[in-house]
C-alpha atoms as a PDB file:
ATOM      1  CA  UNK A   1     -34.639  10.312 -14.921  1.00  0.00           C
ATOM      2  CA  UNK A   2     -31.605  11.323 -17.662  1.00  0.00           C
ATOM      3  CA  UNK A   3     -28.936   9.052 -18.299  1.00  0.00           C
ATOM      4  CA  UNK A   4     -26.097  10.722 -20.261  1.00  0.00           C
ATOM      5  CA  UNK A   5     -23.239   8.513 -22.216  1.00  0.00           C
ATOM      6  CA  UNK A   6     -19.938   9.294 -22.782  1.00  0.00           C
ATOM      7  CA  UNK A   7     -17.765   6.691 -25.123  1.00  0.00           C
ATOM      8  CA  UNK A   8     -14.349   7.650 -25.914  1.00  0.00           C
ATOM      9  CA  UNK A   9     -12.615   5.426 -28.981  1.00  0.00           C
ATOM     10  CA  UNK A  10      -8.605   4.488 -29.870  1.00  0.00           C
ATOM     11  CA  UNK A  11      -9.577   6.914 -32.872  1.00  0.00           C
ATOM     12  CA  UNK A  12     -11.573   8.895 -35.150  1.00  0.00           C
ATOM     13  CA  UNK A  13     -12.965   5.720 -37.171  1.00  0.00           C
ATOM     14  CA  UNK A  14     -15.502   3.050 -35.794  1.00  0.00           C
ATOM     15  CA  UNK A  15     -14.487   0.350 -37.798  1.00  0.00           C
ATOM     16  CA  UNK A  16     -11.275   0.515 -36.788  1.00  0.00           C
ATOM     17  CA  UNK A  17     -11.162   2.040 -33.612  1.00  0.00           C
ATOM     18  CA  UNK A  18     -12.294   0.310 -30.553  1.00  0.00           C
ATOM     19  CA  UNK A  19     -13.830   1.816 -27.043  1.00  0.00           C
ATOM     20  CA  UNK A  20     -11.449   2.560 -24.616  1.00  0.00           C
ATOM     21  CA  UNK A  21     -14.149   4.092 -22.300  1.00  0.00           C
ATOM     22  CA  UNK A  22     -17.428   4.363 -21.255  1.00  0.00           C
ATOM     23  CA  UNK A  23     -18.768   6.674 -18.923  1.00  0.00           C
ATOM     24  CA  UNK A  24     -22.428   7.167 -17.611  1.00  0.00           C
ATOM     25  CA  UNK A  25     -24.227  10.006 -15.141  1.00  0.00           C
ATOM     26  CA  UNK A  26     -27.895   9.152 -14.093  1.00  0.00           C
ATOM     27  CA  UNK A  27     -29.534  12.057 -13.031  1.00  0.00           C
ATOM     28  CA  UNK A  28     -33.268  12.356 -11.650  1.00  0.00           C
ATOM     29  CA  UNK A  29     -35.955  14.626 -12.230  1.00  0.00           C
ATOM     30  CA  UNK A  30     -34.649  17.263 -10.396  1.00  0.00           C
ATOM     31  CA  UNK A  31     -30.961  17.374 -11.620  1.00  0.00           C
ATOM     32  CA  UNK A  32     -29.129  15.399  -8.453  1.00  0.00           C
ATOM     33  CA  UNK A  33     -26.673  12.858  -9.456  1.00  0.00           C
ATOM     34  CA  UNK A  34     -27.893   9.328  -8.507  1.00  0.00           C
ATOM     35  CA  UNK A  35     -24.988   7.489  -9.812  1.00  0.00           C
ATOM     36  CA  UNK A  36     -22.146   7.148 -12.027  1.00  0.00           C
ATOM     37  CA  UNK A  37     -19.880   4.537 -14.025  1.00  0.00           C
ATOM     38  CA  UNK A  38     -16.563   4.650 -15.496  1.00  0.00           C
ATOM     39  CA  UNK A  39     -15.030   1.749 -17.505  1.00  0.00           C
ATOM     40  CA  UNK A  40     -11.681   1.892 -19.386  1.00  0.00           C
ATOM     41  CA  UNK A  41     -10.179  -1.086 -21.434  1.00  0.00           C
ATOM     42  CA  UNK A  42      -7.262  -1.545 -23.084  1.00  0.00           C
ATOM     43  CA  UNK A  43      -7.494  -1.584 -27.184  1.00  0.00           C
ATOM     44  CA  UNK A  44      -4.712  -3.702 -27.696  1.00  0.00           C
ATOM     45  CA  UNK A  45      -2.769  -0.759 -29.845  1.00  0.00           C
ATOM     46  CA  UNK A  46      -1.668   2.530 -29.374  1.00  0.00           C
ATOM     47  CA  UNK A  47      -4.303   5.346 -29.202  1.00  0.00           C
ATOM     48  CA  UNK A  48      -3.692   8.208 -32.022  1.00  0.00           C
ATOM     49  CA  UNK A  49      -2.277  11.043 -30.815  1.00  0.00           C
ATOM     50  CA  UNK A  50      -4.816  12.932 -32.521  1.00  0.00           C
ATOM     51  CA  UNK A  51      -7.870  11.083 -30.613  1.00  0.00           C
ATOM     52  CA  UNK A  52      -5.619  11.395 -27.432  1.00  0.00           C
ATOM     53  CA  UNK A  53      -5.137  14.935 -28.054  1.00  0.00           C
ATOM     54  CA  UNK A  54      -9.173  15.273 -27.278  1.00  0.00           C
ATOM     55  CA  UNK A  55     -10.489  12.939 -24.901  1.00  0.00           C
ATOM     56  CA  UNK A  56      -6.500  13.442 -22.489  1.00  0.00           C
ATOM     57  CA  UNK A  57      -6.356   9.460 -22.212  1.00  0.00           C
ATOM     58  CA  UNK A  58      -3.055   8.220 -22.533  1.00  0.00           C
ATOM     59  CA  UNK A  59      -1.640   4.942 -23.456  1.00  0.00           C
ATOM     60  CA  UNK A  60       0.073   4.127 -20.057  1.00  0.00           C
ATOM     61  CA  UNK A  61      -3.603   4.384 -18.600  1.00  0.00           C
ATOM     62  CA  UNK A  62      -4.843   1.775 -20.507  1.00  0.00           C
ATOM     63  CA  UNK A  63      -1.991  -0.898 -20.990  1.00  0.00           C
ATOM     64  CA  UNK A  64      -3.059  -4.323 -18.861  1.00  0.00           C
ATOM     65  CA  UNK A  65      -6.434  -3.110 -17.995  1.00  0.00           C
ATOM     66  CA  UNK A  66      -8.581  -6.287 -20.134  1.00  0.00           C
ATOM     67  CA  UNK A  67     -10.770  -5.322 -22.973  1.00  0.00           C
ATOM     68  CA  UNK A  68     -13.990  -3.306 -22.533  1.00  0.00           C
ATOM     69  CA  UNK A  69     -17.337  -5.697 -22.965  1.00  0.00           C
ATOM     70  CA  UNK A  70     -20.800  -4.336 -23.968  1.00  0.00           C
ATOM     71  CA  UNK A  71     -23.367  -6.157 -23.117  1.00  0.00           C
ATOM     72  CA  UNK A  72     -26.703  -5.663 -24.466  1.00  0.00           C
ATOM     73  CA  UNK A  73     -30.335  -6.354 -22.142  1.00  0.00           C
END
């Protein structure tokens, strides 16, 4: 089994610059997709255009949707 993560941030700084999504792909030993997730949140402030410029996510896709929580096992 692979599990790939994708995070995508407000911005190019962690301190400052929260998640606005999270996407995972778990594959298994012989490359077939077993399953997927895609989370967005909304950071509570605009995203920089330069951050938006890479990852295509727009501030009109995030605004309402409630803040992204991590939880750790």
């Amino acid at each position: 089994m692979a599990l790939f993560i994708n995070l995508e941030t407000r911005g190019l700084k962690s301190k400052l610059h929260k998640i606005i999504e999270l996407g995972t792909v778990k594959f298994n030993c012989i490359c077939n997709v077993v399953s997927e997730l895609e989370a967005m949140a909304d950071p509570g402030k605009r995203i920089a255009v330069s951050a938006s410029e890479v990852h295509d996510i727009k501030n009109e896709m995030e605004k309402g949707i409630p803040e992204l929580l991590i939880m750790r096992a």
